[in-house]
N, C-alpha and C. Protein backbone atom coordinates (compact mmCIF):
# COMPACT_ATOMS: atom_id res chain seq x y z
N UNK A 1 17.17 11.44 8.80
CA UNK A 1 15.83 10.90 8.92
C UNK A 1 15.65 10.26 10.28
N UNK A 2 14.74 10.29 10.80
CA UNK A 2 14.11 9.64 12.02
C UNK A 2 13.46 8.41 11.87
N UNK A 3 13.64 7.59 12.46
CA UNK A 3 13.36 6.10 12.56
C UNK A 3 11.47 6.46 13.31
N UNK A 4 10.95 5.72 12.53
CA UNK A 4 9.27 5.66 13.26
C UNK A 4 9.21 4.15 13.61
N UNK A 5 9.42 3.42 13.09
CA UNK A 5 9.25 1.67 13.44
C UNK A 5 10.19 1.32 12.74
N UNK A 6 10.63 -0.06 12.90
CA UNK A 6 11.30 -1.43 11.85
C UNK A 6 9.98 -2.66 12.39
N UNK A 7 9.66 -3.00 11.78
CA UNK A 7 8.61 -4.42 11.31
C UNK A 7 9.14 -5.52 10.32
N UNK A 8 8.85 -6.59 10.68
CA UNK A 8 9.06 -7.66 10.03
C UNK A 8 7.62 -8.38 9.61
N UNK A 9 7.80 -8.06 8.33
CA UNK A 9 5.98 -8.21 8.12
C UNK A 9 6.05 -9.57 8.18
N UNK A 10 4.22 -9.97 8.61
CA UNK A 10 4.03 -11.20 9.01
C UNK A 10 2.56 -10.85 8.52
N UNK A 11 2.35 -12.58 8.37
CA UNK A 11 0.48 -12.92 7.70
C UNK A 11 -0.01 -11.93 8.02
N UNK A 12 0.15 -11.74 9.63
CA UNK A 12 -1.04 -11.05 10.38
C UNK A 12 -1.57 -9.98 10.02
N UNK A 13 -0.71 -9.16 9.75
CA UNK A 13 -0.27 -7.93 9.63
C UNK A 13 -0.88 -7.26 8.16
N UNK A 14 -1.56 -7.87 7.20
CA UNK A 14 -2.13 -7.52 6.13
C UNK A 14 -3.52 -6.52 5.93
N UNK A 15 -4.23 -6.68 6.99
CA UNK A 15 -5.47 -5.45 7.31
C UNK A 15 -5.17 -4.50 7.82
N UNK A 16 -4.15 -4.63 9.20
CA UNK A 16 -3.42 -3.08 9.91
C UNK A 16 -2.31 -4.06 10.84
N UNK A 17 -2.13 -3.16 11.32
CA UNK A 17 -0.98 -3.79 12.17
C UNK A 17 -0.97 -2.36 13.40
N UNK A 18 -0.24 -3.18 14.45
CA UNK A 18 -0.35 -1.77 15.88
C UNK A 18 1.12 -1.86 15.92
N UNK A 19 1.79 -0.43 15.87
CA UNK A 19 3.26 -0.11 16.99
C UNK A 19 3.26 0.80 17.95
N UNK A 20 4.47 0.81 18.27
CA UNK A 20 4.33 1.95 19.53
C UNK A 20 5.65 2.81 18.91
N UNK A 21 5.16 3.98 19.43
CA UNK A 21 5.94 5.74 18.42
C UNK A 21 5.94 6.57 19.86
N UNK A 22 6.93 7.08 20.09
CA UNK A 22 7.16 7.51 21.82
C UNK A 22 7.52 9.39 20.60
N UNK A 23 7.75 9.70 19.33
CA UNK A 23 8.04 10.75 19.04
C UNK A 23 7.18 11.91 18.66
N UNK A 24 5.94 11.48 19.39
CA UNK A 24 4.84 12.06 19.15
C UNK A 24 3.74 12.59 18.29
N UNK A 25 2.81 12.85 18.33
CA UNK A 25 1.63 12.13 17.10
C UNK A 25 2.13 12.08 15.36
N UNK A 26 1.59 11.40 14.95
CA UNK A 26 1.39 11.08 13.48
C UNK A 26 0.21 11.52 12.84
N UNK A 27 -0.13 11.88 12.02
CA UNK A 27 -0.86 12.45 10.83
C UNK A 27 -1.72 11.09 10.79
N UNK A 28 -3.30 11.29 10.63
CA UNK A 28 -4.27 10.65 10.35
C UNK A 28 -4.27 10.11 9.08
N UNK A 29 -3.93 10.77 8.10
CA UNK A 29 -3.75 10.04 6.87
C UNK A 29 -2.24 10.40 6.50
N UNK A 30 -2.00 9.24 5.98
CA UNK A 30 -0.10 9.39 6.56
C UNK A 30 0.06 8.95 4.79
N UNK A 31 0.71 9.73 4.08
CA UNK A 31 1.70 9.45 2.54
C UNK A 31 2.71 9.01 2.70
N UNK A 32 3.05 7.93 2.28
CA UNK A 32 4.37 7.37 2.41
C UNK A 32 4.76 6.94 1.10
N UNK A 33 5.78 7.18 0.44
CA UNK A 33 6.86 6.36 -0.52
C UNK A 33 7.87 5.91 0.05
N UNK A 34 8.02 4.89 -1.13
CA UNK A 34 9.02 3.83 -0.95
C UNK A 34 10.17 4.27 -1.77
N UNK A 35 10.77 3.56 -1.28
CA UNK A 35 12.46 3.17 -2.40
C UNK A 35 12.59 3.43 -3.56
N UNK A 36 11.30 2.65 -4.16
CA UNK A 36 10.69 2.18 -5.45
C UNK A 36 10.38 2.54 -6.46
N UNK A 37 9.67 4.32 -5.91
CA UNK A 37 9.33 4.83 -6.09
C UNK A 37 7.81 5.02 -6.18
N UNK A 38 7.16 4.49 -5.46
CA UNK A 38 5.84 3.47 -5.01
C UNK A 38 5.40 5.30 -4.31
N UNK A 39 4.08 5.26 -4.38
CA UNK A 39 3.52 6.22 -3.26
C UNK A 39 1.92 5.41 -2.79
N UNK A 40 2.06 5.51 -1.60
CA UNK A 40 1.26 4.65 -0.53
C UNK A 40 0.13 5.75 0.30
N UNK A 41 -1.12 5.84 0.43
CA UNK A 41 -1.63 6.32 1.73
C UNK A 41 -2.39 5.60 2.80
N UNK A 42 -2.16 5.81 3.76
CA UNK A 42 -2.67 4.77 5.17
C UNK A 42 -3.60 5.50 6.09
N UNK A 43 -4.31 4.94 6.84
CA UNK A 43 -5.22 5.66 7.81
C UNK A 43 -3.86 5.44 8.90
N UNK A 44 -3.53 6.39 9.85
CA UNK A 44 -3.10 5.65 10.71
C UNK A 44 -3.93 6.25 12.10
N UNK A 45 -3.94 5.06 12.87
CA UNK A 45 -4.80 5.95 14.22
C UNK A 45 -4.47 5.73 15.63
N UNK A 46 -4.47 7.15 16.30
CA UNK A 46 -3.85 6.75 17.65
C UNK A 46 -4.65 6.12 18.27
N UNK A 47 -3.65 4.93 19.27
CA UNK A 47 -4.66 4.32 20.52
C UNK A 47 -4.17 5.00 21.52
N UNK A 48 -3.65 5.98 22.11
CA UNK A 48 -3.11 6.36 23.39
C UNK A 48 -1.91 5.34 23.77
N UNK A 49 -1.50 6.22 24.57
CA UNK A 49 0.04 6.55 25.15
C UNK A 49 1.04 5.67 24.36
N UNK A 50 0.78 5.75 23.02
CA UNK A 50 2.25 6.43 22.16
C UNK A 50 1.89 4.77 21.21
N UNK A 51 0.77 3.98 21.47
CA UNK A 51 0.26 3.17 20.72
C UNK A 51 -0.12 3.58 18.75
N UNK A 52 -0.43 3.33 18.25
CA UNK A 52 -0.81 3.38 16.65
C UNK A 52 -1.17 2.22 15.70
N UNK A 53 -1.79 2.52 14.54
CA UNK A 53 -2.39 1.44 13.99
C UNK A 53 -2.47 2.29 12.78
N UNK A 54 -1.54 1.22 12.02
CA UNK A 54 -1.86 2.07 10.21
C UNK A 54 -3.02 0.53 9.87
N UNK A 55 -3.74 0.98 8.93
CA UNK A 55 -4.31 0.29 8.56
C UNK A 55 -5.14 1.27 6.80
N UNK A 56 -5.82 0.21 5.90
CA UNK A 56 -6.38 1.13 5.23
C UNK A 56 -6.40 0.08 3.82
N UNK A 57 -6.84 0.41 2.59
CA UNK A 57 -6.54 0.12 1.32
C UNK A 57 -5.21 0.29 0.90
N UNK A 58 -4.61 1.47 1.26
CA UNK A 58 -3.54 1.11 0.66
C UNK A 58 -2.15 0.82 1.42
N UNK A 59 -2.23 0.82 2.90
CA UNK A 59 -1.96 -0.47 3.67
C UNK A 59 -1.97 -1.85 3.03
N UNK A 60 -3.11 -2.29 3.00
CA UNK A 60 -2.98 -3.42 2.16
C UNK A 60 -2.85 -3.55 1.14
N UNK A 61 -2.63 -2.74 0.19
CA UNK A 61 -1.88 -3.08 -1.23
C UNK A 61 -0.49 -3.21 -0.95
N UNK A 62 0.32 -2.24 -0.09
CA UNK A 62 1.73 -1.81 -0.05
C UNK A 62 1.54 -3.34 0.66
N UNK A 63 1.28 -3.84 1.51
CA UNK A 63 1.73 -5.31 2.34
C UNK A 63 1.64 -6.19 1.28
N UNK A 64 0.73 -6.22 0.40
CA UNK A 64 0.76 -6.87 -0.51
C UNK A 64 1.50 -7.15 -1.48
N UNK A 65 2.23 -5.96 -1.87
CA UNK A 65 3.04 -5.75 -2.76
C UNK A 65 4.60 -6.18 -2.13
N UNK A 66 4.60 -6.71 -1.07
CA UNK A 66 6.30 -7.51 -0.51
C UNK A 66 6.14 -8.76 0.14
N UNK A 67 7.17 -9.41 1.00
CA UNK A 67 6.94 -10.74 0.84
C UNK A 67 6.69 -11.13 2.61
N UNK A 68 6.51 -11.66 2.68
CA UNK A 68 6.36 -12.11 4.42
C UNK A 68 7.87 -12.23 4.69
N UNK A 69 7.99 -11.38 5.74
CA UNK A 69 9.32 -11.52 6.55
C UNK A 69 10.45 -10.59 5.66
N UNK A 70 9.77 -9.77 4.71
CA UNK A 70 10.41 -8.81 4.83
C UNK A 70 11.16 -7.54 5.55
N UNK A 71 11.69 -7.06 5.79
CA UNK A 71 11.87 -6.00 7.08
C UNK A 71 11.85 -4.86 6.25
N UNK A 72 10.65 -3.73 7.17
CA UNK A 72 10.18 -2.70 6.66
C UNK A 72 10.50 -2.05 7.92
N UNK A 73 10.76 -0.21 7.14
CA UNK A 73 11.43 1.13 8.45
C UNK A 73 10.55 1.80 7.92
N UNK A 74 9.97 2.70 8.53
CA UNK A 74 8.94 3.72 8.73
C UNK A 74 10.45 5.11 9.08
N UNK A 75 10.45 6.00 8.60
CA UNK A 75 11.27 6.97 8.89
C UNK A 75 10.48 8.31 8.14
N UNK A 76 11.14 9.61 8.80
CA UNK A 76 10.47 10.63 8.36
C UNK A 76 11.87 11.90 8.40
N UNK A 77 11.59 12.80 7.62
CA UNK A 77 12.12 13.74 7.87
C UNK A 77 12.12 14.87 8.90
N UNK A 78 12.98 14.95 9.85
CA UNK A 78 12.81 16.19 11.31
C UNK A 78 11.57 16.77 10.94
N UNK A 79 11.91 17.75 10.28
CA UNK A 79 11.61 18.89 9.52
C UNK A 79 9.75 18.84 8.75
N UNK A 80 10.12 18.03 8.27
CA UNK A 80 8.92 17.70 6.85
C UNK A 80 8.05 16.75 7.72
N UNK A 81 6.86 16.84 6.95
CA UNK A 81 5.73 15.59 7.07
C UNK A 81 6.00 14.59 5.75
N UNK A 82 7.24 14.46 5.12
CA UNK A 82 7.91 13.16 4.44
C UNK A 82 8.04 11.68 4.92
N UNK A 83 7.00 10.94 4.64
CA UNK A 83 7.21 9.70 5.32
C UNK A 83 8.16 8.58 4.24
N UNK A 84 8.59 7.77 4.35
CA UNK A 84 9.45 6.86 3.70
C UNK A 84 9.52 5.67 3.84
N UNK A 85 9.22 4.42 3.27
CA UNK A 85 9.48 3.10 3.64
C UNK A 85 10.43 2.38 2.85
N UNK A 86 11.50 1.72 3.94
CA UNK A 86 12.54 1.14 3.18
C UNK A 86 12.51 0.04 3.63
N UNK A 87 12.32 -0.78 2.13
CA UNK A 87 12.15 -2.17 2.56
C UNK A 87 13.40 -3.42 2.24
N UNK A 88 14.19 -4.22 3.25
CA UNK A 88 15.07 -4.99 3.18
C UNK A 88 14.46 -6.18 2.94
């Protein structure tokens, strides 16, 4: 699997949040499961040169659903449009 971010969620971060992804574009509406077995969908949207912003409803449920200062990985499969969040 390929690493897309690690985040340490914070207050802020509950409507969208911005990272930077140098592995080139991401999918506008991005599916992600968890660990958990949780399935999540996010808007995510490019700002240019390698900037991003998930944001969405269920963005904010999934933030909702863990604790501040949790540490969350964004990873994907080479291959696949499989997104994954593993949360410590």
């Amino acid at each position: 699997m390929a690493e897309i971010f690690t985040i340490t969620l914070r207050s802020d971060y509950g409507s969208r949040f911005k990272f930077h992804h140098d592995g080139g574009p991401l999918p506008g509406d991005m599916r992600v499961s968890d660990e958990n077995g949780g399935s999540w969908k996010f808007k995510c949207t490019s700002e240019g040169g390698g900037w991003f912003t998930i944001s969405g409803s269920g963005w904010r449920n999934f933030f909702n659903s863990y604790s501040i200062r949790d540490i969350v990985i964004l990873s994907n499969q080479a291959d696949y449009e499989v997104y994954t969040f593993s949360v410590r």
